[in-house]
PDB file of N, CA and C in Angstrom:
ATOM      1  N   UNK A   1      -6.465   9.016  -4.952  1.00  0.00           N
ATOM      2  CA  UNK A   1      -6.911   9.775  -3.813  1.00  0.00           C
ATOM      3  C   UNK A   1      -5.699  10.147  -2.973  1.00  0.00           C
ATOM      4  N   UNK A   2      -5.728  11.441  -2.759  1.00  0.00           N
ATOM      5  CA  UNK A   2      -4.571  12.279  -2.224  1.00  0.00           C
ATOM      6  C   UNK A   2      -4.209  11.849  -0.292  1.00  0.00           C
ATOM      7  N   UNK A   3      -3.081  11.668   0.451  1.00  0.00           N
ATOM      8  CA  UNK A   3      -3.562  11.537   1.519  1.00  0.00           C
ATOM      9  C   UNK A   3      -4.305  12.569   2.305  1.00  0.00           C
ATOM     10  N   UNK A   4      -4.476  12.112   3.396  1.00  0.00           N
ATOM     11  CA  UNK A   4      -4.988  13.730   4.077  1.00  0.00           C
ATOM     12  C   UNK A   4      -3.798  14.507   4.895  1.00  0.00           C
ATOM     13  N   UNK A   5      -4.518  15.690   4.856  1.00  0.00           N
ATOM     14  CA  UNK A   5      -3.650  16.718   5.619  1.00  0.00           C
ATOM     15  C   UNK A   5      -3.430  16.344   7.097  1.00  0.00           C
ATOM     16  N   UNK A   6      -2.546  16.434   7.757  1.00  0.00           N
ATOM     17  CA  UNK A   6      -2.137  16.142   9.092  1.00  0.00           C
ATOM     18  C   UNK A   6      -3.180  16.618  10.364  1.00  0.00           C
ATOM     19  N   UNK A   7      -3.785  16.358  10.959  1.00  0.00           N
ATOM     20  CA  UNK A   7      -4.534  17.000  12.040  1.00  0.00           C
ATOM     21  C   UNK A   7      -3.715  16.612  13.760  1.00  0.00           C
ATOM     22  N   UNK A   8      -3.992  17.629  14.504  1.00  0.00           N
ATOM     23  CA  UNK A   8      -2.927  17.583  15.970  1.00  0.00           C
ATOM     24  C   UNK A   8      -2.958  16.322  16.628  1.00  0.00           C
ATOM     25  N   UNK A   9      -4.269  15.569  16.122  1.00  0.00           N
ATOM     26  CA  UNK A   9      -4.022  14.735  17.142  1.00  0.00           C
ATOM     27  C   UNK A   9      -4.120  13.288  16.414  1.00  0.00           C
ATOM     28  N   UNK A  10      -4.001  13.287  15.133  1.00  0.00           N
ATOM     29  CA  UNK A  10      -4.241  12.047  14.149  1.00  0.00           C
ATOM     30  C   UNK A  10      -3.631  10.927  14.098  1.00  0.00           C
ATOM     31  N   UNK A  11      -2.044  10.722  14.554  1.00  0.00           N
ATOM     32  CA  UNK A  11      -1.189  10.024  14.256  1.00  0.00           C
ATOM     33  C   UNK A  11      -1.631   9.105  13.932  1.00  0.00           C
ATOM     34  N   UNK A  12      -3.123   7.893  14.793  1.00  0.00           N
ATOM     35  CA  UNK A  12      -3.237   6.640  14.544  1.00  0.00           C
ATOM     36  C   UNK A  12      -4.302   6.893  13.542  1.00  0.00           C
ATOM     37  N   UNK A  13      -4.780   7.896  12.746  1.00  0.00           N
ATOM     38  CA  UNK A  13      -5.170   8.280  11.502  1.00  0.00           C
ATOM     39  C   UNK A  13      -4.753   8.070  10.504  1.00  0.00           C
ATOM     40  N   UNK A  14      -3.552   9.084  10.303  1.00  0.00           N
ATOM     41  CA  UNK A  14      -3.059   8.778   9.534  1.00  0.00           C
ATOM     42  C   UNK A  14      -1.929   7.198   9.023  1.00  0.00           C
ATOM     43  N   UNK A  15      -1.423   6.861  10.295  1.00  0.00           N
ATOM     44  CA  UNK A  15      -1.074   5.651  10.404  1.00  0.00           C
ATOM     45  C   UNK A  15      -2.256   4.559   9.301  1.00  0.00           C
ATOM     46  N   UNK A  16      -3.321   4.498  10.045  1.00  0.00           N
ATOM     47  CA  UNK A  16      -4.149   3.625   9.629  1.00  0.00           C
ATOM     48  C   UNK A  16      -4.652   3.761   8.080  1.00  0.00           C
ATOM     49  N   UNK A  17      -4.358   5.362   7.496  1.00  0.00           N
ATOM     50  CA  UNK A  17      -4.217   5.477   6.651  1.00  0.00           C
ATOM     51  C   UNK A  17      -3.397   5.171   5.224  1.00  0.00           C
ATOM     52  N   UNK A  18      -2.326   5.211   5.746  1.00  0.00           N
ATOM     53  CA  UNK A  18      -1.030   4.625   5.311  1.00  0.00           C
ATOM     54  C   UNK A  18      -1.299   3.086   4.977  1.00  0.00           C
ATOM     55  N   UNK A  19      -1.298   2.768   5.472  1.00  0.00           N
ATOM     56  CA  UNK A  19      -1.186   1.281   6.056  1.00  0.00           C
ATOM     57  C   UNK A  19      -2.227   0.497   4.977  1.00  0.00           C
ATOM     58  N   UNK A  20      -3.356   1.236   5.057  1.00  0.00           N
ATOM     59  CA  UNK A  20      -4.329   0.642   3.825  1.00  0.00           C
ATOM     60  C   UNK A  20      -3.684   1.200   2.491  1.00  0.00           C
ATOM     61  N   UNK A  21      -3.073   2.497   2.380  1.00  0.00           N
ATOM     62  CA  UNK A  21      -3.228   2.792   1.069  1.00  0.00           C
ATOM     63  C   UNK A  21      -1.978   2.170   0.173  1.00  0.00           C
ATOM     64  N   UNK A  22      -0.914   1.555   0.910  1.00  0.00           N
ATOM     65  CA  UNK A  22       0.358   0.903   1.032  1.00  0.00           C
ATOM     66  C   UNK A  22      -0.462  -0.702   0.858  1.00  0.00           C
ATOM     67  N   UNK A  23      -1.745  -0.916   0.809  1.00  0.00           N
ATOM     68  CA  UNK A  23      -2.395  -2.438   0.321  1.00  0.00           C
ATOM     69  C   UNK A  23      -2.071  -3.142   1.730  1.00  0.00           C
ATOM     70  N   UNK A  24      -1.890  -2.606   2.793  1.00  0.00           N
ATOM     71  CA  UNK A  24      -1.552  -3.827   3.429  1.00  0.00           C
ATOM     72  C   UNK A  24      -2.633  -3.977   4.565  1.00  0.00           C
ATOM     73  N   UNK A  25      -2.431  -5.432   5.354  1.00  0.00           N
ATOM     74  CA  UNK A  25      -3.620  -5.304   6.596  1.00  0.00           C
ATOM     75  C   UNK A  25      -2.278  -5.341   7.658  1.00  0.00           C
ATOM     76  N   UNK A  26      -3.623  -4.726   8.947  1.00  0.00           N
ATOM     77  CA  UNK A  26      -2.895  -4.508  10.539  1.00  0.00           C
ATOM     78  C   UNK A  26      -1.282  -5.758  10.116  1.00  0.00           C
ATOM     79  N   UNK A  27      -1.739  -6.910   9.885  1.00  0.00           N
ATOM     80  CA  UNK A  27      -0.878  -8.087   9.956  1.00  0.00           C
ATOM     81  C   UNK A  27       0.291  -8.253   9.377  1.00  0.00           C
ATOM     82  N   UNK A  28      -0.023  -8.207   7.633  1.00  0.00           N
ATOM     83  CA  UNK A  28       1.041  -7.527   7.197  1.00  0.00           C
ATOM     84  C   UNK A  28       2.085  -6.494   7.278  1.00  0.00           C
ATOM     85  N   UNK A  29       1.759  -5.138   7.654  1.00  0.00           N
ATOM     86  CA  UNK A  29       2.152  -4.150   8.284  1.00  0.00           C
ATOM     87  C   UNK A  29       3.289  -4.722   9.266  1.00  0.00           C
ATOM     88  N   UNK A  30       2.836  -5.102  10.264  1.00  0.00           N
ATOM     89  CA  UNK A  30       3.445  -5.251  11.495  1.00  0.00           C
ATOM     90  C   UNK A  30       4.794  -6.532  10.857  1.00  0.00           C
ATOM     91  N   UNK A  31       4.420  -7.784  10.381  1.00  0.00           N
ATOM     92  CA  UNK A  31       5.203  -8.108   9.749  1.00  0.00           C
ATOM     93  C   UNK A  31       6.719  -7.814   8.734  1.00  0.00           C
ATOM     94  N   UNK A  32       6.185  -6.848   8.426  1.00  0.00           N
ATOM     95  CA  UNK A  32       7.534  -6.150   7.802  1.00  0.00           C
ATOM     96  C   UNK A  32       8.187  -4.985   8.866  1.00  0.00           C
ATOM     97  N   UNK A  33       7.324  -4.490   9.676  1.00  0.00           N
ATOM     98  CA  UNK A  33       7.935  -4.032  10.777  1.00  0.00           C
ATOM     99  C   UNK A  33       8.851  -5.246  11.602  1.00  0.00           C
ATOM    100  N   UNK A  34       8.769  -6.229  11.564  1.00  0.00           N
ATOM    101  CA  UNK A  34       9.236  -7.061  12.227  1.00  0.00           C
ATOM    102  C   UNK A  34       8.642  -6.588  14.117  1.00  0.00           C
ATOM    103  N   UNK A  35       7.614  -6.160  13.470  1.00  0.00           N
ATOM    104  CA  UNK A  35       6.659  -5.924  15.380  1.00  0.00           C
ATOM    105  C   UNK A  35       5.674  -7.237  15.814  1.00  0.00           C
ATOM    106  N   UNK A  36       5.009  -6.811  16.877  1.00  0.00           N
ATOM    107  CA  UNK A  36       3.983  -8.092  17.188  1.00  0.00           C
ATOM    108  C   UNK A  36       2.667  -6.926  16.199  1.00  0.00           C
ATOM    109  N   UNK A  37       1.685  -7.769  16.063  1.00  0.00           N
ATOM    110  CA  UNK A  37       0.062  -7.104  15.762  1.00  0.00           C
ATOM    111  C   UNK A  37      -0.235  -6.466  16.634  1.00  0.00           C
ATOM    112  N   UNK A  38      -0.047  -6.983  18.371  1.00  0.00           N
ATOM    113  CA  UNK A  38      -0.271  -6.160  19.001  1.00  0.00           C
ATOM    114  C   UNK A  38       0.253  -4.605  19.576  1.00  0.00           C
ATOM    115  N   UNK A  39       1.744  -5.004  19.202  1.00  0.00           N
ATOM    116  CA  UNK A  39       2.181  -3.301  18.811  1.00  0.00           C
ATOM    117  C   UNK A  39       1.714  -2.402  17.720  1.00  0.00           C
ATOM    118  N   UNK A  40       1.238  -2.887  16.812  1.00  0.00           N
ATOM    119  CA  UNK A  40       0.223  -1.812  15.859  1.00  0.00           C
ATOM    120  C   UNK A  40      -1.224  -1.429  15.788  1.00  0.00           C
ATOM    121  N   UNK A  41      -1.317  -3.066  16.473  1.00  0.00           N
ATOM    122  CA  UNK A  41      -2.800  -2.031  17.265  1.00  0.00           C
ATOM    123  C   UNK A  41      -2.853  -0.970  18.073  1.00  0.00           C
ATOM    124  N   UNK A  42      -1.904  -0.903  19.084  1.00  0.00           N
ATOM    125  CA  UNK A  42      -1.861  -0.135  19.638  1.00  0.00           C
ATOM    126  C   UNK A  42      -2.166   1.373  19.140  1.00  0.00           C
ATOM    127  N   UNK A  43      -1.073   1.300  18.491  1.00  0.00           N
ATOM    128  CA  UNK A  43      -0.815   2.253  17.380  1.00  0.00           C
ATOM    129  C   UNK A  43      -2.184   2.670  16.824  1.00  0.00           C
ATOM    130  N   UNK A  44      -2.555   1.829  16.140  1.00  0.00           N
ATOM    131  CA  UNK A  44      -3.394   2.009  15.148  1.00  0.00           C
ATOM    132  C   UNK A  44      -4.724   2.753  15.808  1.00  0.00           C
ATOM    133  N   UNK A  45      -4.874   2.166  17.662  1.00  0.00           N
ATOM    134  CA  UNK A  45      -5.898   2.375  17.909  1.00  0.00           C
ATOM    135  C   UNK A  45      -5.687   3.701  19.294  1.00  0.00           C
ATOM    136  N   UNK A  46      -4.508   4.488  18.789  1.00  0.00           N
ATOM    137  CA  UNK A  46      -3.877   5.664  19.460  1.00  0.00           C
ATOM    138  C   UNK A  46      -3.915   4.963  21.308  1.00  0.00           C
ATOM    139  N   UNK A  47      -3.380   3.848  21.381  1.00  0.00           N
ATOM    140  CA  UNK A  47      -3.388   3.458  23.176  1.00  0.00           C
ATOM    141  C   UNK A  47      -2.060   3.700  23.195  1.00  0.00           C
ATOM    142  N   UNK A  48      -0.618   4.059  22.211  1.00  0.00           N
ATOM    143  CA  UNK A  48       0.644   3.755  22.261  1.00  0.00           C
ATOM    144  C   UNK A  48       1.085   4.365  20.836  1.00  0.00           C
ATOM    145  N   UNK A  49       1.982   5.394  20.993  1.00  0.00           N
ATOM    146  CA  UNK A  49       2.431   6.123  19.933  1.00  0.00           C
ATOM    147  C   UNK A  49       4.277   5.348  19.794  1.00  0.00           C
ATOM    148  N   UNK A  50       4.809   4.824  18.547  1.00  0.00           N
ATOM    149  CA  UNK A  50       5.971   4.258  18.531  1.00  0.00           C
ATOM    150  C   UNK A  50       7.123   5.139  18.866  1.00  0.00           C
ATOM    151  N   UNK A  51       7.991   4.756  19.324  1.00  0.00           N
ATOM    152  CA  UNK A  51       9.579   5.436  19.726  1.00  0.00           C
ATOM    153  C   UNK A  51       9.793   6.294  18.197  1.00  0.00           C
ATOM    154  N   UNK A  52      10.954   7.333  18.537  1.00  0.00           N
ATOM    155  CA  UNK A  52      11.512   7.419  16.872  1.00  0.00           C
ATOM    156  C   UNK A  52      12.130   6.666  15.837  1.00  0.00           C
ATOM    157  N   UNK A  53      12.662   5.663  16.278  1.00  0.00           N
ATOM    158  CA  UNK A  53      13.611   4.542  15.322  1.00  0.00           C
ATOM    159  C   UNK A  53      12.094   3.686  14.966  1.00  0.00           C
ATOM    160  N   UNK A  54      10.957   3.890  15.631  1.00  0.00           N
ATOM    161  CA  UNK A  54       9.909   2.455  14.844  1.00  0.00           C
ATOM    162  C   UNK A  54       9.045   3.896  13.655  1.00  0.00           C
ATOM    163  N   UNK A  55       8.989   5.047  14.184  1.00  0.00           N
ATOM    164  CA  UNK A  55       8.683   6.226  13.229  1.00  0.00           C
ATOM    165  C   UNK A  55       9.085   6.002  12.176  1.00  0.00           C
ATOM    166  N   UNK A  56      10.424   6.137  12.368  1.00  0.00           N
ATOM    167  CA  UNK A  56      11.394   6.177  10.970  1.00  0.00           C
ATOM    168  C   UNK A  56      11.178   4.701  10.276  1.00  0.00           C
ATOM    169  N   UNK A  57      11.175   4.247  10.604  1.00  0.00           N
ATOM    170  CA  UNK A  57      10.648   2.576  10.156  1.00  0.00           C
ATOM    171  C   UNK A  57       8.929   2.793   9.219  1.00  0.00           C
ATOM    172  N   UNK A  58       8.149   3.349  10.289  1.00  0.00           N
ATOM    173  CA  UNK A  58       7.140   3.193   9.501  1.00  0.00           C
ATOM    174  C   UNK A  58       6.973   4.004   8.363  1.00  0.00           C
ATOM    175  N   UNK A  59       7.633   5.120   8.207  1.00  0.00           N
ATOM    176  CA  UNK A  59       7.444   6.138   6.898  1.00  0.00           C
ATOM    177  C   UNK A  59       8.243   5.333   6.190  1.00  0.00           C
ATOM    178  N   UNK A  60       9.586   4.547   6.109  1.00  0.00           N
ATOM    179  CA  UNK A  60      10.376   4.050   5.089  1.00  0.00           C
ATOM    180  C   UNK A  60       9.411   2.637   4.204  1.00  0.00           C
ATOM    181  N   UNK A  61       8.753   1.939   5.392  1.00  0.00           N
ATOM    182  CA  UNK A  61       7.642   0.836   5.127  1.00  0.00           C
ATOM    183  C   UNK A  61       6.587   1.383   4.073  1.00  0.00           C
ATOM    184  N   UNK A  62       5.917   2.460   4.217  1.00  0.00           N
ATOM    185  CA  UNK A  62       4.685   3.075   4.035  1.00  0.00           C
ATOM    186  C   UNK A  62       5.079   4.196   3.045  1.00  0.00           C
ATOM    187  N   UNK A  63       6.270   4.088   2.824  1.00  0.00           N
ATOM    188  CA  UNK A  63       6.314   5.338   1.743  1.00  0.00           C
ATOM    189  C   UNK A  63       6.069   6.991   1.859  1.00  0.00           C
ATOM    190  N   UNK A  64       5.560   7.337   3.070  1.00  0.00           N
ATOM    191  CA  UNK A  64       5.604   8.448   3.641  1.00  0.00           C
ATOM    192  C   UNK A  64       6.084   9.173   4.141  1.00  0.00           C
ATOM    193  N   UNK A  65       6.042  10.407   3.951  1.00  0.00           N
ATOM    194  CA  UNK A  65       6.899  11.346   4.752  1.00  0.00           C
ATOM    195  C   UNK A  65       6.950  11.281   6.299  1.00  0.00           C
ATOM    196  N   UNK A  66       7.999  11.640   6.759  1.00  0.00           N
ATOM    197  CA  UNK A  66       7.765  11.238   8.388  1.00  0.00           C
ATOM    198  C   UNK A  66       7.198  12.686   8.684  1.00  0.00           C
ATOM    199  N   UNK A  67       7.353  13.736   8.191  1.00  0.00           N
ATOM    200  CA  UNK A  67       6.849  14.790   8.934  1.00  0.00           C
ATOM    201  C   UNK A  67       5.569  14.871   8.435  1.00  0.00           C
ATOM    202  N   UNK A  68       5.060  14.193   7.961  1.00  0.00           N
ATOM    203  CA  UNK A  68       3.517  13.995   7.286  1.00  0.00           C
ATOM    204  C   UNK A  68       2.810  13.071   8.501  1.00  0.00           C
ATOM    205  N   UNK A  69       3.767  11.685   8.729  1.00  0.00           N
ATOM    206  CA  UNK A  69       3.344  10.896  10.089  1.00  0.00           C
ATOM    207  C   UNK A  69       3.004  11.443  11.021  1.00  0.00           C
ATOM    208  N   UNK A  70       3.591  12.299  11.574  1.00  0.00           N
ATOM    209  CA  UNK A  70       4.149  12.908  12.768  1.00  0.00           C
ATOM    210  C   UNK A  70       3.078  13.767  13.030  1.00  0.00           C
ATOM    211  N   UNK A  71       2.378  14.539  11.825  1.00  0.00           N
ATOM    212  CA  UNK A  71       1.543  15.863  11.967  1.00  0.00           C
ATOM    213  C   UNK A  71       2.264  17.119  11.855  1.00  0.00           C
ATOM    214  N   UNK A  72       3.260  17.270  11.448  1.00  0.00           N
ATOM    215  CA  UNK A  72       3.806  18.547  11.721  1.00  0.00           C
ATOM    216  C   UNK A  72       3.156  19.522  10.626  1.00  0.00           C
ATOM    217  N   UNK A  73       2.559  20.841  11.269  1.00  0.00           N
ATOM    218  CA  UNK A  73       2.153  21.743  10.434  1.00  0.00           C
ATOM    219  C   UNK A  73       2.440  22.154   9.464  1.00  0.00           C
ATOM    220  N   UNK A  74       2.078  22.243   8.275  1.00  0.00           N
ATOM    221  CA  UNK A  74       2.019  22.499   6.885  1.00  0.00           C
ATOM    222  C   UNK A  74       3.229  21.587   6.749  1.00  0.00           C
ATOM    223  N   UNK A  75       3.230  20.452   7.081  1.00  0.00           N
ATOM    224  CA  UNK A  75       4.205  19.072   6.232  1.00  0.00           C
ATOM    225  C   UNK A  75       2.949  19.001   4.910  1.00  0.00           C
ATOM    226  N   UNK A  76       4.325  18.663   3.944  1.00  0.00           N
ATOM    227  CA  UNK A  76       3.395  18.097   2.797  1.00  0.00           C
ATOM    228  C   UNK A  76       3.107  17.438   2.556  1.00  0.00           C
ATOM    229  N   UNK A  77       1.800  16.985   2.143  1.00  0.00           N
ATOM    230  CA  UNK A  77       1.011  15.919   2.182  1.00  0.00           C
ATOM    231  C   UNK A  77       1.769  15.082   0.734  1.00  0.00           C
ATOM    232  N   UNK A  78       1.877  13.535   1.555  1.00  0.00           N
ATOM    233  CA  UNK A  78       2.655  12.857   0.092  1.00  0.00           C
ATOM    234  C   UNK A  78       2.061  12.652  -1.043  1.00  0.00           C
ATOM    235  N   UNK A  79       2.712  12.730  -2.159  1.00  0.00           N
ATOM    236  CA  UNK A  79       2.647  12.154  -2.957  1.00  0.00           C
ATOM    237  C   UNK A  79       1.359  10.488  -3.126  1.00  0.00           C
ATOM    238  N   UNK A  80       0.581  10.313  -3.834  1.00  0.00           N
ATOM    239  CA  UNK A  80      -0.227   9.392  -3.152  1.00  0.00           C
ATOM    240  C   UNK A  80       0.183   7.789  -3.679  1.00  0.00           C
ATOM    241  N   UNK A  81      -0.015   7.103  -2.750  1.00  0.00           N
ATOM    242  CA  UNK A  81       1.376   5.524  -3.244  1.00  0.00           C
ATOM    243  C   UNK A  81       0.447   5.182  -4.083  1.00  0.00           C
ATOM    244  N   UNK A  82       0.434   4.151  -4.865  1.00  0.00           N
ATOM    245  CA  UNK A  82      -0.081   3.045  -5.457  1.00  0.00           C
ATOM    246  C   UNK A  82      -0.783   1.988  -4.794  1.00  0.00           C
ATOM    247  N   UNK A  83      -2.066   2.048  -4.703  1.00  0.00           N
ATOM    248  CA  UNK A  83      -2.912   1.192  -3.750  1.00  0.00           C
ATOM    249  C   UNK A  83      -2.396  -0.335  -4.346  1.00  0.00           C
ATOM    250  N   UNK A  84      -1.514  -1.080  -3.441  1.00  0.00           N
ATOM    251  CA  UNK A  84      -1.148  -2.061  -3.897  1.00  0.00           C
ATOM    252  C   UNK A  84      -2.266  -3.290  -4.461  1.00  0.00           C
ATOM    253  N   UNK A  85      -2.844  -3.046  -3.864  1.00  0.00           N
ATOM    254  CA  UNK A  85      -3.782  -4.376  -3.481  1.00  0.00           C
ATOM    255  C   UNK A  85      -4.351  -4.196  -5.221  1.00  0.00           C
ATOM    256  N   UNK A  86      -4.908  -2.833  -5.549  1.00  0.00           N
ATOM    257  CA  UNK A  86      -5.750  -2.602  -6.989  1.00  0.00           C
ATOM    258  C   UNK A  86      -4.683  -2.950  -8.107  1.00  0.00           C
ATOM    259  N   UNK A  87      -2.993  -2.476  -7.807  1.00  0.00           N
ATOM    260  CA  UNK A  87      -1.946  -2.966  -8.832  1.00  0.00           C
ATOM    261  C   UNK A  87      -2.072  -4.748  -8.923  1.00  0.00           C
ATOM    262  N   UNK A  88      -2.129  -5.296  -7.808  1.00  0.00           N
ATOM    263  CA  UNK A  88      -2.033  -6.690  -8.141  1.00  0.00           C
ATOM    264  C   UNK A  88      -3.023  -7.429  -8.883  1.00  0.00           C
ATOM    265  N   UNK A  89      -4.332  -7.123  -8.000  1.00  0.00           N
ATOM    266  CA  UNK A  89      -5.447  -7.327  -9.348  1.00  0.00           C
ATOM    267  C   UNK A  89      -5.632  -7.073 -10.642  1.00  0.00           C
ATOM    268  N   UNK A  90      -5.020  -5.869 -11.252  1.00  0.00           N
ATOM    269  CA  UNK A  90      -5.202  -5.287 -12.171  1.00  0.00           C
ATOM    270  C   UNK A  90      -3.960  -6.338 -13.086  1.00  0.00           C
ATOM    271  N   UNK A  91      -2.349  -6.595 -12.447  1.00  0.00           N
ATOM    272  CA  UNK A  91      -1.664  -7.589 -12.779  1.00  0.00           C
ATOM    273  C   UNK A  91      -2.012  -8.937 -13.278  1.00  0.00           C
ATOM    274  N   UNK A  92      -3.021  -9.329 -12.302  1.00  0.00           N
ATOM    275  CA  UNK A  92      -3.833 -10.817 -12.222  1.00  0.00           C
ATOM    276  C   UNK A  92      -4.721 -10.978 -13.419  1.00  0.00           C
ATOM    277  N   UNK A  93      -5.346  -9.650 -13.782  1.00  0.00           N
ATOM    278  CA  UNK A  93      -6.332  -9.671 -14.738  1.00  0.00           C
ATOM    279  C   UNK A  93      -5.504  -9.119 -16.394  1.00  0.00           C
ATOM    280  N   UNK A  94      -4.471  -9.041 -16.417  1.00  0.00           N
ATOM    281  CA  UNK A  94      -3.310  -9.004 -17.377  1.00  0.00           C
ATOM    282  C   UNK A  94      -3.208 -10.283 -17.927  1.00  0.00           C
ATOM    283  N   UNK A  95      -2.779 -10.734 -16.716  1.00  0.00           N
ATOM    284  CA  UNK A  95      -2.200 -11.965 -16.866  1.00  0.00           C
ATOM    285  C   UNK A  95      -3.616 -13.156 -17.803  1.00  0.00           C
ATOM    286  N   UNK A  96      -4.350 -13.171 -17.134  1.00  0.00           N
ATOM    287  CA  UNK A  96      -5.567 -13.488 -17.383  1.00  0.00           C
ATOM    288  C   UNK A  96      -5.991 -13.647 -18.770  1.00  0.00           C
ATOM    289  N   UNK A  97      -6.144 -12.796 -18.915  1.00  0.00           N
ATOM    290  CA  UNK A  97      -6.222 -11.879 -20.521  1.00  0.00           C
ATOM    291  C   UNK A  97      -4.640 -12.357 -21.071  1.00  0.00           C
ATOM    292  N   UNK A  98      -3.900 -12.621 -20.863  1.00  0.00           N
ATOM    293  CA  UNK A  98      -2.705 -12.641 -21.546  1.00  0.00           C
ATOM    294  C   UNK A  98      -2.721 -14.356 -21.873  1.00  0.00           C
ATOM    295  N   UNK A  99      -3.249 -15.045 -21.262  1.00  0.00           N
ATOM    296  CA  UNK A  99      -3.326 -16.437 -21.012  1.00  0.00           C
ATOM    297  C   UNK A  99      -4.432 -16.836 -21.706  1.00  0.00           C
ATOM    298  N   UNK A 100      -5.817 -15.857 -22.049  1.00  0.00           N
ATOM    299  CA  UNK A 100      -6.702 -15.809 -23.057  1.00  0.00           C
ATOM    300  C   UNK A 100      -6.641 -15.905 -24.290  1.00  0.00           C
ATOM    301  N   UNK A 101      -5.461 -15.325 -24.384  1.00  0.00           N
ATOM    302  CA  UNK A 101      -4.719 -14.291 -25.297  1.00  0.00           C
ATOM    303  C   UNK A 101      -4.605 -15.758 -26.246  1.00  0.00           C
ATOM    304  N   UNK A 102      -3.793 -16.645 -25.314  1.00  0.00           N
ATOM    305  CA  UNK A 102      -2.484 -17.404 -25.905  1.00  0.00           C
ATOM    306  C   UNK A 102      -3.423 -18.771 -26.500  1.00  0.00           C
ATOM    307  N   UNK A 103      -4.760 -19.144 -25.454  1.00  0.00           N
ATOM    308  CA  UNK A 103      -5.718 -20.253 -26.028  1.00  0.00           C
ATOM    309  C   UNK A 103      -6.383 -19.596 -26.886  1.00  0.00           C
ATOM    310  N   UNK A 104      -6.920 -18.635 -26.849  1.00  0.00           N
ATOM    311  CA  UNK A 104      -7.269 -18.321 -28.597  1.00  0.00           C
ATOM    312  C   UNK A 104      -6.245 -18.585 -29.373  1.00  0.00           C
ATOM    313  N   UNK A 105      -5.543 -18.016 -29.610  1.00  0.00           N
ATOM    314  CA  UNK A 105      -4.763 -18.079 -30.742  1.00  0.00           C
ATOM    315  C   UNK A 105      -4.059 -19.260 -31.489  1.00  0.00           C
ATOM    316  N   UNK A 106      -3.744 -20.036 -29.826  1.00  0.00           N
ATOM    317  CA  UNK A 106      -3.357 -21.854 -30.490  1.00  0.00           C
ATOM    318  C   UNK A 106      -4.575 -22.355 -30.919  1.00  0.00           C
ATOM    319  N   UNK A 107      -5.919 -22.171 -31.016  1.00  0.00           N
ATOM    320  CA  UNK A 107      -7.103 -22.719 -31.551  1.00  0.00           C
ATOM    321  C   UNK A 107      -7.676 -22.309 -33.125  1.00  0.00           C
ATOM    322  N   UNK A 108      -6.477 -21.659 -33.017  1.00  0.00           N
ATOM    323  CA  UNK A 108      -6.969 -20.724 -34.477  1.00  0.00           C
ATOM    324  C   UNK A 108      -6.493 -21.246 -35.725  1.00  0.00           C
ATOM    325  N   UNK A 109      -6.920 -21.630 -36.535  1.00  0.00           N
ATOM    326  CA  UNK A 109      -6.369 -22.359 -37.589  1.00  0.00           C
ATOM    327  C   UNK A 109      -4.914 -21.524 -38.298  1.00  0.00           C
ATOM    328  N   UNK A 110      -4.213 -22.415 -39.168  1.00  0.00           N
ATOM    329  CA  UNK A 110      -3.018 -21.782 -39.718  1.00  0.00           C
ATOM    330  C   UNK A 110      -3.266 -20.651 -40.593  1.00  0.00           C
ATOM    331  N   UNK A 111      -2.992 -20.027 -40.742  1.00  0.00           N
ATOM    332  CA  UNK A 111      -2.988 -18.631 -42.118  1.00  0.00           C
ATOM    333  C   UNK A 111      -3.156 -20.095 -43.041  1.00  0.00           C
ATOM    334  N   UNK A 112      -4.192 -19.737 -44.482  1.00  0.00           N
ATOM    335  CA  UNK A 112      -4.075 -20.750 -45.521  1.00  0.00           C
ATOM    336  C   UNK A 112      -2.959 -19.961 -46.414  1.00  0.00           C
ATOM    337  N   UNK A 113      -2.224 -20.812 -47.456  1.00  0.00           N
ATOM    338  CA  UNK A 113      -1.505 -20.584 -48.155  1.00  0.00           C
ATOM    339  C   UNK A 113      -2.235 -19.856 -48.987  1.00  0.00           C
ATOM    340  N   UNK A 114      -1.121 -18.744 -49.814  1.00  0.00           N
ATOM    341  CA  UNK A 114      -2.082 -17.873 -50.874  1.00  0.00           C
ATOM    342  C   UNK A 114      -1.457 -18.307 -51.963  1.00  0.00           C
ATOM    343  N   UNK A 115      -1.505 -19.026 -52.589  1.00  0.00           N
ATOM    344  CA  UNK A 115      -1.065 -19.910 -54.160  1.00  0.00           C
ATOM    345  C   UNK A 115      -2.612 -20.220 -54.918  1.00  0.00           C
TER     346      UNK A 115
END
């Protein structure tokens, strides 16, 4: 799923957008921002739009274009990330299956000799 197109007044839209599709929660997020939660709520909940140096921070975090963040007219809409959260599960259930994999096969008797 593609992001969305920028609208004038979206920022904590698209923010909040980001933010999920990047797998992460409010908590996480802010964490790698090295912010409080309560600076991204803010954010998140349009009471407080970030300086430019936490901008540039959040598109480098989030994988997004900053002029996509920002809203700027006909910015292009990114590229769409990898919903982390579905890569890790999908990893987990590899693994899973790979570990399935390995007790079948030690349960399996030897090839018999063909003599």
């Amino acid at each position: 799923m593609a992001l969305r197109s920028p609208t004038p007044s979206g920022f904590s839209d698209r923010l909040l957008e980001a933010i999920r599709r990047a797998g992460l929660s409010q908590r996480a997020f802010a964490k790698r921002m090295h912010m409080t939660e309560g600076a991204v709520s803010k954010w998140v909940n349009g009471v407080r739009e970030p300086h430019l140096a936490a901008l540039a921070r959040i598109a480098v975090v989030l994988r997004v274009p900053l002029e996509w963040l920002v809203g700027v007219p006909n910015a292009e809409t990114p590229v769409p990330i990898p919903d982390q959260l579905a890569v890790r599960r999908l990893i987990e259930k590899l693994r899973e299956a790979g570990e399935a994999a390995a007790v079948v096969a030690a349960s399996m008797p030897d090839e018999p000799d063909e003599g």
